[in-house]
PDB file of N, CA and C in Angstrom:
ATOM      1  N   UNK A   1       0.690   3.046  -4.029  1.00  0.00           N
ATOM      2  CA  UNK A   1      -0.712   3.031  -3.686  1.00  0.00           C
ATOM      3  C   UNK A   1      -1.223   1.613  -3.886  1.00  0.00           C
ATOM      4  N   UNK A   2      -2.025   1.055  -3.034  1.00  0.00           N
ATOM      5  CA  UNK A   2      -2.737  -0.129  -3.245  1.00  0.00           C
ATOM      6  C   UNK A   2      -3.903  -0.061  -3.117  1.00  0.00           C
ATOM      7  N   UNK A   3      -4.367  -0.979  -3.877  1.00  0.00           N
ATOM      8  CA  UNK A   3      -6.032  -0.545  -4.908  1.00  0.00           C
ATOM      9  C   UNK A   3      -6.811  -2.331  -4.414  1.00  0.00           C
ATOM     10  N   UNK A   4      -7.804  -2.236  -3.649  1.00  0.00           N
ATOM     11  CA  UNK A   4      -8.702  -3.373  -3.272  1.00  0.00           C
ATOM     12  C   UNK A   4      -9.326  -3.841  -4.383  1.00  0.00           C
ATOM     13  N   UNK A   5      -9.283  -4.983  -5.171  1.00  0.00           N
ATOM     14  CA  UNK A   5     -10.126  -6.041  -6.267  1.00  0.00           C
ATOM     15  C   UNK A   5     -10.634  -7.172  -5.870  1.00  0.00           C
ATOM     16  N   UNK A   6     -11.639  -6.928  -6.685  1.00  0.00           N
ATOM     17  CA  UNK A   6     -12.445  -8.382  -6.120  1.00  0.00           C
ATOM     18  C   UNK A   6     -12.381  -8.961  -7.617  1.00  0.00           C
ATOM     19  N   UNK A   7     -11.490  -9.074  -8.568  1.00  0.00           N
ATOM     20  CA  UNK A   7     -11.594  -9.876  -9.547  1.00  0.00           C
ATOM     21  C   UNK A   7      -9.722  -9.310  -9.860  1.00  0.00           C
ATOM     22  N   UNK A   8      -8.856 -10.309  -9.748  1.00  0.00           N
ATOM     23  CA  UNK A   8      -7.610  -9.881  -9.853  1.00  0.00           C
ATOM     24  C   UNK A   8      -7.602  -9.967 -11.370  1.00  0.00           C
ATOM     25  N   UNK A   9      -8.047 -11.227 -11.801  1.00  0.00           N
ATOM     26  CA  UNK A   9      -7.535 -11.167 -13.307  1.00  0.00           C
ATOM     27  C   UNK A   9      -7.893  -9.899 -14.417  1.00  0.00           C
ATOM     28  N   UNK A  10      -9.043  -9.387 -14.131  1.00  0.00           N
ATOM     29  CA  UNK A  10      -9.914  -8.864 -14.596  1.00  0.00           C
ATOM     30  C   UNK A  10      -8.809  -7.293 -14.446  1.00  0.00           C
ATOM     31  N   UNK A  11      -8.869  -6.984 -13.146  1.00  0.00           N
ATOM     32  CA  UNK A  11      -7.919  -5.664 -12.534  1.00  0.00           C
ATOM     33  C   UNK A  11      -6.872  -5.698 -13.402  1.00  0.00           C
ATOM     34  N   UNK A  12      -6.100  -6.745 -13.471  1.00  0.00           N
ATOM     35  CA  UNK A  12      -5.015  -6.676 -14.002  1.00  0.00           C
ATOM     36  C   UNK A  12      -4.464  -6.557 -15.470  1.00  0.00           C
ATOM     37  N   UNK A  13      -5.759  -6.697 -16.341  1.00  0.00           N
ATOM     38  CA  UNK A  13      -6.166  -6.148 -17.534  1.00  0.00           C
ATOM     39  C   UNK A  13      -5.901  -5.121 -17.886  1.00  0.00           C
ATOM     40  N   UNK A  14      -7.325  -4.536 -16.886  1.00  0.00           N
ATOM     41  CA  UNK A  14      -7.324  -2.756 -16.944  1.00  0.00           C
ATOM     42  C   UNK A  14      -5.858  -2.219 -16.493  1.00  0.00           C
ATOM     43  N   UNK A  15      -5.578  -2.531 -15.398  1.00  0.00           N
ATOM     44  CA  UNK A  15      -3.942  -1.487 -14.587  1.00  0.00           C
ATOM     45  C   UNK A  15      -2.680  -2.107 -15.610  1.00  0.00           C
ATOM     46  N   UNK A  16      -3.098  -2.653 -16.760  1.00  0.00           N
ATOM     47  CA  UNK A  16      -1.410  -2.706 -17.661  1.00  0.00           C
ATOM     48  C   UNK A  16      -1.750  -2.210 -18.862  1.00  0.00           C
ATOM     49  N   UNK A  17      -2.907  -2.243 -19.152  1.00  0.00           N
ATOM     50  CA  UNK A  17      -3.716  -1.345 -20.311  1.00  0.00           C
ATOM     51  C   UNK A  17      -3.384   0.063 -19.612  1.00  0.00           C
ATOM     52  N   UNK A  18      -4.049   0.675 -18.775  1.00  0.00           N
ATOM     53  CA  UNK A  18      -3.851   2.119 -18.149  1.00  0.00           C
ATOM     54  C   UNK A  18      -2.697   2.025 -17.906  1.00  0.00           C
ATOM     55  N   UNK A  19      -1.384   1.724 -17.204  1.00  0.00           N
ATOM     56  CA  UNK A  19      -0.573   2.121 -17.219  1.00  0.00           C
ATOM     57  C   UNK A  19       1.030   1.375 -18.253  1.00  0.00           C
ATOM     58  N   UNK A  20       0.401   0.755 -19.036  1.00  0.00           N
ATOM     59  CA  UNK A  20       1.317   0.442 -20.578  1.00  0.00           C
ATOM     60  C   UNK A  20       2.341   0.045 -19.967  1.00  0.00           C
ATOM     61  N   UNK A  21       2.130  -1.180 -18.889  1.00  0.00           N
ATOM     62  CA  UNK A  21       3.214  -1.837 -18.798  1.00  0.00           C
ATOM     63  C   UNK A  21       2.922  -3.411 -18.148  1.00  0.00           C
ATOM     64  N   UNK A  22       3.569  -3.704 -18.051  1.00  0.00           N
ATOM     65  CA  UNK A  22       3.170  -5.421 -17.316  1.00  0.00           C
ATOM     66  C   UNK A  22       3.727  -5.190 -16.039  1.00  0.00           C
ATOM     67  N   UNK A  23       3.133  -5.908 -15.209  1.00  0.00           N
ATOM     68  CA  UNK A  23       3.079  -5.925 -14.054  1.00  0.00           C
ATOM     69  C   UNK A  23       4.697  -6.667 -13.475  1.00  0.00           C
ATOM     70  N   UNK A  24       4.813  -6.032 -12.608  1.00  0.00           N
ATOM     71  CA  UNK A  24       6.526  -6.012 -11.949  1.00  0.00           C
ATOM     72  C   UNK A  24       6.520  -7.070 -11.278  1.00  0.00           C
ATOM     73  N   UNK A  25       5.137  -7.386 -10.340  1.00  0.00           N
ATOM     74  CA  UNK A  25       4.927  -8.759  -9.582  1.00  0.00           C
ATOM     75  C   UNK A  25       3.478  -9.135 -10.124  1.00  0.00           C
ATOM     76  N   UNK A  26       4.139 -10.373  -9.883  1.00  0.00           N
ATOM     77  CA  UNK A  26       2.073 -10.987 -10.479  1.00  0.00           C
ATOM     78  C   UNK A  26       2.429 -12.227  -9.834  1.00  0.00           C
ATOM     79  N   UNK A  27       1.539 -11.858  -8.416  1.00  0.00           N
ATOM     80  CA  UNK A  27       1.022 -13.427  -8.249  1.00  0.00           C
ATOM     81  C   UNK A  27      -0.108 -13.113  -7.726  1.00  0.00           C
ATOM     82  N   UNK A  28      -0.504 -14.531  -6.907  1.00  0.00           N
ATOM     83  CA  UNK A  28      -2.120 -14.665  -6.207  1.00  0.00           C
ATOM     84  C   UNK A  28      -2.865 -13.842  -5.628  1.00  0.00           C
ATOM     85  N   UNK A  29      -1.985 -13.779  -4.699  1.00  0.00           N
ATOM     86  CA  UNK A  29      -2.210 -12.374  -3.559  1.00  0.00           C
ATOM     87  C   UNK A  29      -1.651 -10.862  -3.680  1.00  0.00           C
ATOM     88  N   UNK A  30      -1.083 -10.792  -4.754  1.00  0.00           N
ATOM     89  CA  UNK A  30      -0.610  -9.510  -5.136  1.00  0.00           C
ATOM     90  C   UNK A  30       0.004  -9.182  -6.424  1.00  0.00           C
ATOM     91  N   UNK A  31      -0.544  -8.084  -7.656  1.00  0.00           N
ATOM     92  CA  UNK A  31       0.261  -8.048  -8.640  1.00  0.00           C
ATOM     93  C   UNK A  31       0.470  -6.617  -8.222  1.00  0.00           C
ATOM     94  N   UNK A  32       2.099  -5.929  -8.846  1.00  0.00           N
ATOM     95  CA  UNK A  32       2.493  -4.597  -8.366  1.00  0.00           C
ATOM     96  C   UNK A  32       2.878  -4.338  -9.802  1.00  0.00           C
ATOM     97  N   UNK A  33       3.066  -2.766 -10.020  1.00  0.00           N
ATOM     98  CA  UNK A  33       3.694  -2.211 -10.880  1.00  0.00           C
ATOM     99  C   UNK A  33       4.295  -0.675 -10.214  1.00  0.00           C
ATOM    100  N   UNK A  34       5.425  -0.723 -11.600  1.00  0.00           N
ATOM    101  CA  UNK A  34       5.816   0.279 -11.316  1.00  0.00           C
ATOM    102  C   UNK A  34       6.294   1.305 -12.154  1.00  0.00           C
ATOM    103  N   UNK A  35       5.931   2.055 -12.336  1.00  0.00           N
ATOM    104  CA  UNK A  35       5.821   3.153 -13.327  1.00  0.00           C
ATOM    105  C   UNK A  35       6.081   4.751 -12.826  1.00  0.00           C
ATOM    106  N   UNK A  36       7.148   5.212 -13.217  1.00  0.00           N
ATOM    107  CA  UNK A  36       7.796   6.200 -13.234  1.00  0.00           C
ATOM    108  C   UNK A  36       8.321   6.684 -11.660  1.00  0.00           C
ATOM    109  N   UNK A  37       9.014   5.199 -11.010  1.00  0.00           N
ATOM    110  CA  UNK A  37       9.279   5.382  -9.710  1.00  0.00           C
ATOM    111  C   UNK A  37       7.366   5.509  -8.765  1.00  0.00           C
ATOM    112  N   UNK A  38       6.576   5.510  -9.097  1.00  0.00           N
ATOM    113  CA  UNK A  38       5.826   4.965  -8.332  1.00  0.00           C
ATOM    114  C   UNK A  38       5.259   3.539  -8.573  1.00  0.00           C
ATOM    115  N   UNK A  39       4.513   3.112  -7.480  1.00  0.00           N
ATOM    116  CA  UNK A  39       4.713   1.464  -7.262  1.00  0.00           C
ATOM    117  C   UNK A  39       3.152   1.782  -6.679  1.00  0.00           C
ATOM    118  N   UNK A  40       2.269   1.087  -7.526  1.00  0.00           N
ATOM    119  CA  UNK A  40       0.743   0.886  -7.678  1.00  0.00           C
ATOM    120  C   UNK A  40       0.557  -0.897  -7.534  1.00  0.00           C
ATOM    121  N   UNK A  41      -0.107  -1.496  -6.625  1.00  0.00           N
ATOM    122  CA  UNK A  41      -0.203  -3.087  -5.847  1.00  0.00           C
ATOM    123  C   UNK A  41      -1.808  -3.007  -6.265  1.00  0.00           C
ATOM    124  N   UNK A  42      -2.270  -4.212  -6.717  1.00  0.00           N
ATOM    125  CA  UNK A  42      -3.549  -4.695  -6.689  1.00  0.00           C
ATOM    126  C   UNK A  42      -3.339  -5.545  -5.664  1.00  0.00           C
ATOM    127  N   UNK A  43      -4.697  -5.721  -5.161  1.00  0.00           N
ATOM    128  CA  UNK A  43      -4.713  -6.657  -4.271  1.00  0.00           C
ATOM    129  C   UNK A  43      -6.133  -7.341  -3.602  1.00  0.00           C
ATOM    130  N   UNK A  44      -5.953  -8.381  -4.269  1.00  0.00           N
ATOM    131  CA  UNK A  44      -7.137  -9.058  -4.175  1.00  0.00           C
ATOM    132  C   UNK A  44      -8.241  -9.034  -2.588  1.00  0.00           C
ATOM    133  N   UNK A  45      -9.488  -8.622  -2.712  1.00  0.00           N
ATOM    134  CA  UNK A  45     -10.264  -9.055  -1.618  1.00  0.00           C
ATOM    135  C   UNK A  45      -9.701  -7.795  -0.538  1.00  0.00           C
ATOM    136  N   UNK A  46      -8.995  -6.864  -0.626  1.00  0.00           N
ATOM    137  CA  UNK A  46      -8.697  -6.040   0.549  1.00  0.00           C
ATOM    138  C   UNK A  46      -7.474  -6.472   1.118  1.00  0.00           C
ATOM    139  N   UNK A  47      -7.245  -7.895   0.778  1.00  0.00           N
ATOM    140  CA  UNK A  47      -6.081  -9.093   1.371  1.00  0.00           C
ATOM    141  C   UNK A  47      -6.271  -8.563   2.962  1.00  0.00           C
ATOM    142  N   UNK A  48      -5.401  -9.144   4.040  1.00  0.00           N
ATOM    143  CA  UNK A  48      -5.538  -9.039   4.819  1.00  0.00           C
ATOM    144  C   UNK A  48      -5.621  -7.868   5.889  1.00  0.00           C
ATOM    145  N   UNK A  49      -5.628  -7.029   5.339  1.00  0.00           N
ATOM    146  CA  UNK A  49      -5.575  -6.278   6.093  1.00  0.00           C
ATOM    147  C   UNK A  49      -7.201  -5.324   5.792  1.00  0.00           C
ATOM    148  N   UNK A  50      -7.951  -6.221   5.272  1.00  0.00           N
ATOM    149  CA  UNK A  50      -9.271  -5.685   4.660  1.00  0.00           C
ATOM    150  C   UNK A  50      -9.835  -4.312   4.500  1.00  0.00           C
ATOM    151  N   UNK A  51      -8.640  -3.798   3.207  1.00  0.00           N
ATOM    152  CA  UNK A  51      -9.236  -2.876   2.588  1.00  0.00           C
ATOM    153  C   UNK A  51     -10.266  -2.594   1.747  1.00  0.00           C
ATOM    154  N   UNK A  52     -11.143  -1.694   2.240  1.00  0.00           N
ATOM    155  CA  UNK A  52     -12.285  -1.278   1.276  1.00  0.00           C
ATOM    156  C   UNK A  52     -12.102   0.100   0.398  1.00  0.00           C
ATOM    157  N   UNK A  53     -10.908   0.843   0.553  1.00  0.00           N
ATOM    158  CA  UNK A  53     -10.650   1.543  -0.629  1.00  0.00           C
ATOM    159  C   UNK A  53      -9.050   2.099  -0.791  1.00  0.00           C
ATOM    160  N   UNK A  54      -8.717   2.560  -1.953  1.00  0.00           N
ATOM    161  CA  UNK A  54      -7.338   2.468  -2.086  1.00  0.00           C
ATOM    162  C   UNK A  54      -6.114   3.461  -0.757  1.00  0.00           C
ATOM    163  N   UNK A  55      -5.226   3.034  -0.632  1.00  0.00           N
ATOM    164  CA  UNK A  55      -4.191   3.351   0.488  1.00  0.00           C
ATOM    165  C   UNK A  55      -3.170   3.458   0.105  1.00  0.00           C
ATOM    166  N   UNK A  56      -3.199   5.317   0.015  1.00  0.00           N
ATOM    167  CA  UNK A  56      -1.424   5.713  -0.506  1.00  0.00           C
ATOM    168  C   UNK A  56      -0.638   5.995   0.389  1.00  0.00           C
ATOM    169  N   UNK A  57       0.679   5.344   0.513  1.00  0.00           N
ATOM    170  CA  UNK A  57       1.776   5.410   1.131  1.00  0.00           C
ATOM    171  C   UNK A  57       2.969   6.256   0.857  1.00  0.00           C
ATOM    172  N   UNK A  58       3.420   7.195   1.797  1.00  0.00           N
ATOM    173  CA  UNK A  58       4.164   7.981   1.719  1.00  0.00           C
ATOM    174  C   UNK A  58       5.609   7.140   2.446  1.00  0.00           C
ATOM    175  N   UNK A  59       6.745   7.664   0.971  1.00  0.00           N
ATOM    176  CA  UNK A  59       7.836   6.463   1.580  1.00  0.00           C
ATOM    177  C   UNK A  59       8.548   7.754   2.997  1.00  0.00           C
ATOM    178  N   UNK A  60       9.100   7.030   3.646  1.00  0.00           N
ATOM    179  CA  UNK A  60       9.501   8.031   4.936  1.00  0.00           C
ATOM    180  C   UNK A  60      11.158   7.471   5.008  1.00  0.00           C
ATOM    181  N   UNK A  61      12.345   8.059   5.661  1.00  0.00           N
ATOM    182  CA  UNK A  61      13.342   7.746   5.600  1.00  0.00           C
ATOM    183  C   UNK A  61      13.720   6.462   6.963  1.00  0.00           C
ATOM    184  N   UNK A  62      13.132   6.745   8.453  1.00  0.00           N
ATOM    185  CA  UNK A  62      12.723   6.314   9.508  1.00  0.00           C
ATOM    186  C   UNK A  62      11.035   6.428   9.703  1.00  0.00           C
ATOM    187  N   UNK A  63      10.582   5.102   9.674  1.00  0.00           N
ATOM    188  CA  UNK A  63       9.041   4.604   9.740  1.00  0.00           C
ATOM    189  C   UNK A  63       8.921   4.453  11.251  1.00  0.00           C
ATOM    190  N   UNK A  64      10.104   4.496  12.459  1.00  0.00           N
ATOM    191  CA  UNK A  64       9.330   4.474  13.160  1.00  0.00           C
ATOM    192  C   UNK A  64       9.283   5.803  13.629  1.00  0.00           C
ATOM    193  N   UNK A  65       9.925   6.699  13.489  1.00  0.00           N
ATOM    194  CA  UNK A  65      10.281   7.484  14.040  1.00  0.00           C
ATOM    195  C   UNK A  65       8.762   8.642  12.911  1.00  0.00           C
ATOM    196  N   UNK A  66       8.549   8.672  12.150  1.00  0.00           N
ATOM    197  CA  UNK A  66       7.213   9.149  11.440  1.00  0.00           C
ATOM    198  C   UNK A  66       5.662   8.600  12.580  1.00  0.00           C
ATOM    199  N   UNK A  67       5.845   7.695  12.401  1.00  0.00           N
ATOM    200  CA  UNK A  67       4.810   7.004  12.777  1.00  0.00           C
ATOM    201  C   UNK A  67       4.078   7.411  14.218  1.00  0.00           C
ATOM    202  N   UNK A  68       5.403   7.779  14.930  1.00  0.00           N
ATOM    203  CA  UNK A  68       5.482   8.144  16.417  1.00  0.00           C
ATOM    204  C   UNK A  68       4.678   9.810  16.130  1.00  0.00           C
ATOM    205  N   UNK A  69       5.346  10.090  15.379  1.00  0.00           N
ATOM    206  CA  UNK A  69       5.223  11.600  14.832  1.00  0.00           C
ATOM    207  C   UNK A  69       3.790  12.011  14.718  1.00  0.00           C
ATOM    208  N   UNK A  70       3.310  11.368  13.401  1.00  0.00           N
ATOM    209  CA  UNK A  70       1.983  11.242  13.522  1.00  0.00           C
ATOM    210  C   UNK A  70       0.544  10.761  14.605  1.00  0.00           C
ATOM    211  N   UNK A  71       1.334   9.706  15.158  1.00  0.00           N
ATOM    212  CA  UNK A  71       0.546   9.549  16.355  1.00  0.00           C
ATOM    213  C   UNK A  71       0.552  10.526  17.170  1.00  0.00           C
ATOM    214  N   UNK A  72       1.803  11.547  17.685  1.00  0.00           N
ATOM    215  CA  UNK A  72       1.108  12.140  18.678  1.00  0.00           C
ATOM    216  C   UNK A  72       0.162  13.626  17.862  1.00  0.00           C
ATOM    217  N   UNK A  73       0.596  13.406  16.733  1.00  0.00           N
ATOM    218  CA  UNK A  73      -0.272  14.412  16.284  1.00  0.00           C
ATOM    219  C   UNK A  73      -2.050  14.366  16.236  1.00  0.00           C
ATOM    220  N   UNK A  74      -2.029  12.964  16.352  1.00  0.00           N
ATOM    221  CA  UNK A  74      -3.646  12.436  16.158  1.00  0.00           C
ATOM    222  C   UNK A  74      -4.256  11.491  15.417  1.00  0.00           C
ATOM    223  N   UNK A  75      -3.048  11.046  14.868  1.00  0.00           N
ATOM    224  CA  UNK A  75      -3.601   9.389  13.966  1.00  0.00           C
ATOM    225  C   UNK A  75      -3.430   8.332  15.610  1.00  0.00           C
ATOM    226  N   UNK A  76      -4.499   7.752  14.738  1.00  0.00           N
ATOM    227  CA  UNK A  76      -4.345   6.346  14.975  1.00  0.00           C
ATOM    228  C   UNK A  76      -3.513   5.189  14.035  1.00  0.00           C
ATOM    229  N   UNK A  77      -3.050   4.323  15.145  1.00  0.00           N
ATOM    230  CA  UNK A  77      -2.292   3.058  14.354  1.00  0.00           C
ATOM    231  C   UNK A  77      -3.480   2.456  14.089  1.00  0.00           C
ATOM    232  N   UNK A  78      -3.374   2.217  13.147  1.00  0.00           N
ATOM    233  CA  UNK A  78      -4.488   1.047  12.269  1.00  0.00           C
ATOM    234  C   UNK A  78      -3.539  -0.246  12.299  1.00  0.00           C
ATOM    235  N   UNK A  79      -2.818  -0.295  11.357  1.00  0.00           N
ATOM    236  CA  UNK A  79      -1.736  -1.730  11.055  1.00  0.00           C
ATOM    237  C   UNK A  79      -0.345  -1.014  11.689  1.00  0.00           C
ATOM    238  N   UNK A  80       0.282  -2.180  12.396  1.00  0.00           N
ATOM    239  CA  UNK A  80       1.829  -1.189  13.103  1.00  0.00           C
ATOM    240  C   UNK A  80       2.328  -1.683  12.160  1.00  0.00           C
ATOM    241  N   UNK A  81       4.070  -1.809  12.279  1.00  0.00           N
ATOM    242  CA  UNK A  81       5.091  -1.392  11.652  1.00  0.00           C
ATOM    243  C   UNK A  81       5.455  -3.113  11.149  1.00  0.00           C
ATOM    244  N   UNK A  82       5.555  -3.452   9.917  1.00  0.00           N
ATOM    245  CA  UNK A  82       5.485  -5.003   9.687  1.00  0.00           C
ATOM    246  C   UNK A  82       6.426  -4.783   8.151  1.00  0.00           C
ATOM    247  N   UNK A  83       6.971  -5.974   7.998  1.00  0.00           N
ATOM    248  CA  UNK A  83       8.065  -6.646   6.979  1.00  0.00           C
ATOM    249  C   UNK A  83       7.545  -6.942   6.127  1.00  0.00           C
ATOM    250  N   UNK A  84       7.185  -6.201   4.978  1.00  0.00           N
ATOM    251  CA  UNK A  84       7.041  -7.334   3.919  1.00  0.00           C
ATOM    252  C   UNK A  84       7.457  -7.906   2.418  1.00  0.00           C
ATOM    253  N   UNK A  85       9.094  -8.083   2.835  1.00  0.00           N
ATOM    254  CA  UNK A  85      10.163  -8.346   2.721  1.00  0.00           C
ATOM    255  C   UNK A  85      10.509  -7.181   1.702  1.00  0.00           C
ATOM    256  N   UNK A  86      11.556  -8.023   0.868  1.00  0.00           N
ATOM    257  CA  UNK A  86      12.419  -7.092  -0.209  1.00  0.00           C
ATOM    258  C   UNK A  86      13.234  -5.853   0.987  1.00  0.00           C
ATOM    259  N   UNK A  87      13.829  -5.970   2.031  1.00  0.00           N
ATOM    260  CA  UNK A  87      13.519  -4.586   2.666  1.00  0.00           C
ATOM    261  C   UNK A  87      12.825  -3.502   2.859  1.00  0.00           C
ATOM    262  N   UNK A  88      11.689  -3.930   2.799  1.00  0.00           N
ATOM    263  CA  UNK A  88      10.088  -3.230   3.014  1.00  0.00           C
ATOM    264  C   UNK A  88       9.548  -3.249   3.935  1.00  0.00           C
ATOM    265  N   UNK A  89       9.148  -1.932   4.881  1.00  0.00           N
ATOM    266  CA  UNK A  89       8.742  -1.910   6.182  1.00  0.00           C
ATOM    267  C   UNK A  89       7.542  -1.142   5.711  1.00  0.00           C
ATOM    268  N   UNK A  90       6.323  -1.340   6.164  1.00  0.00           N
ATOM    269  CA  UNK A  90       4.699  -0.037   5.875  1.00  0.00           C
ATOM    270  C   UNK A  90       4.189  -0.834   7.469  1.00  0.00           C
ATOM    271  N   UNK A  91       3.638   0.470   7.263  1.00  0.00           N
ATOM    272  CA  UNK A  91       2.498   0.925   8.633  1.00  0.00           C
ATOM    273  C   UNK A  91       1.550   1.428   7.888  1.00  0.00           C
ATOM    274  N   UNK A  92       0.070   1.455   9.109  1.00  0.00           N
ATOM    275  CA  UNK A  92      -0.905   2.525   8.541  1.00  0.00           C
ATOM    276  C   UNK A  92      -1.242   3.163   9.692  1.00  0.00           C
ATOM    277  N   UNK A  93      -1.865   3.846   9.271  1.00  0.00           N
ATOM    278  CA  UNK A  93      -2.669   5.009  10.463  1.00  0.00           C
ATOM    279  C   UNK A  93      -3.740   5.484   9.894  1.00  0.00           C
ATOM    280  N   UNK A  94      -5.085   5.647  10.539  1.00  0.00           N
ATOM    281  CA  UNK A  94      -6.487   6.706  10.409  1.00  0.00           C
ATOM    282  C   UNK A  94      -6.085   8.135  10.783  1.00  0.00           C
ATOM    283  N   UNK A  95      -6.245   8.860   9.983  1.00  0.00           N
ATOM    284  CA  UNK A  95      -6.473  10.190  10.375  1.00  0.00           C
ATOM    285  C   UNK A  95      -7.817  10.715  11.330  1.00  0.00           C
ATOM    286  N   UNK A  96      -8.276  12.043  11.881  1.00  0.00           N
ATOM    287  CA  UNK A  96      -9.518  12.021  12.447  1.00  0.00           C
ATOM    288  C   UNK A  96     -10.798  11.682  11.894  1.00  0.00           C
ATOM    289  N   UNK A  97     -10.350  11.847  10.647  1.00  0.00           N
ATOM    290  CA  UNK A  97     -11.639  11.931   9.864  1.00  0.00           C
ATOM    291  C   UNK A  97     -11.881  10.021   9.567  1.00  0.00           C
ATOM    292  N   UNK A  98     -11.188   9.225   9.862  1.00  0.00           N
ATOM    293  CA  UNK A  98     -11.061   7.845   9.291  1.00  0.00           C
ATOM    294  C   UNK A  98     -10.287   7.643   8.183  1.00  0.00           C
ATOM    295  N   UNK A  99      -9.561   7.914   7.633  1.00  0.00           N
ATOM    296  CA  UNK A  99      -8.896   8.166   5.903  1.00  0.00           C
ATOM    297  C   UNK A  99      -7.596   7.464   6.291  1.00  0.00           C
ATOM    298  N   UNK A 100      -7.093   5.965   5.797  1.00  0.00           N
ATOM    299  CA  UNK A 100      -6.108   5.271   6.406  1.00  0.00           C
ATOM    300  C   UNK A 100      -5.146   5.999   5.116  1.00  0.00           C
ATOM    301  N   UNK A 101      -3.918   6.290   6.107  1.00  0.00           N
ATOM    302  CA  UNK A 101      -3.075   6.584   5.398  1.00  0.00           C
ATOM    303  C   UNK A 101      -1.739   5.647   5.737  1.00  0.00           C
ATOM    304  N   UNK A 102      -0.936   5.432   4.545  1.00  0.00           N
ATOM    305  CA  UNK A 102      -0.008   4.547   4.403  1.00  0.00           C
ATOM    306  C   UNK A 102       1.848   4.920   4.510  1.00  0.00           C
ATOM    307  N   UNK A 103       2.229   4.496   5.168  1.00  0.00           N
ATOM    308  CA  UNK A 103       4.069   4.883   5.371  1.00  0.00           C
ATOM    309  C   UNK A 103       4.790   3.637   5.284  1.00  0.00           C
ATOM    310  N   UNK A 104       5.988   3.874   4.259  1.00  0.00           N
ATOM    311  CA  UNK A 104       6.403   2.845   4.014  1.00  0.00           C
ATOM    312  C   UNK A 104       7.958   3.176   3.710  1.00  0.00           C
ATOM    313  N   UNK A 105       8.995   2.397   4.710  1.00  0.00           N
ATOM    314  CA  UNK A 105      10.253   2.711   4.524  1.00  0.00           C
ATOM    315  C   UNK A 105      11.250   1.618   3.507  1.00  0.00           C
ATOM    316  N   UNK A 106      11.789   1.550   3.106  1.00  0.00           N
ATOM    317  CA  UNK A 106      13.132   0.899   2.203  1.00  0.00           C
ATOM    318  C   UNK A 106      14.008   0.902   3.054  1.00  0.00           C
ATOM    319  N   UNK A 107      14.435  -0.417   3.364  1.00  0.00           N
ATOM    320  CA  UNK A 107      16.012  -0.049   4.040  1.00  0.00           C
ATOM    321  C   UNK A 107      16.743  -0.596   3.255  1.00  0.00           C
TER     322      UNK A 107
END
């Protein structure tokens, strides 16, 4: 899940206090943790893809082949299918209601 901050240092206080651990990545544009096999990202300002509230990602085995799935069901692509690295592939999609939901594969 990734969580929009407008004060990273500050966020990053609270999310290692609440979850009793130090952060797995910590830099500028992104600190992550990970705790009990889930993986919780701060991220400053919405970062680019300007989020205004948090976006949980469901990991999928084939992202494109989900993605397709969901679209014809009735999402919209919000963000398509993008690298961001480590072997990390996420997409998003709006549901009808607007509610961006997040898919994210490991290869």
């Amino acid at each position: 899940m990734l969580h929009p901050v407008s004060d990273l240092a500050r966020a990053k206080e609270v999310y290692s206090a609440l979850l009793g651990v130090a952060p797995q990545t910590d830099g500028s544009f992104y600190v992550g943790y990970e705790v009990d096999g889930q993986q919780i990202g701060l991220v400053p300002g919405g970062g680019p893809q300007g989020m205004t509230s948090p976006v949980a990602y469901w990991h999928v085995p084939d992202l494109a082949a989900k993605l397709a799935e969901v679209v014809a069901a009735g999402a919209v692509v919000r963000e398509d299918v993008r690298d961001v690295g480590g072997g990390r592939l996420v997409a998003t999609v709006t549901d009808p209601d607007g509610n961006v939901l997040g898919l994210l594969q490991d290869q």
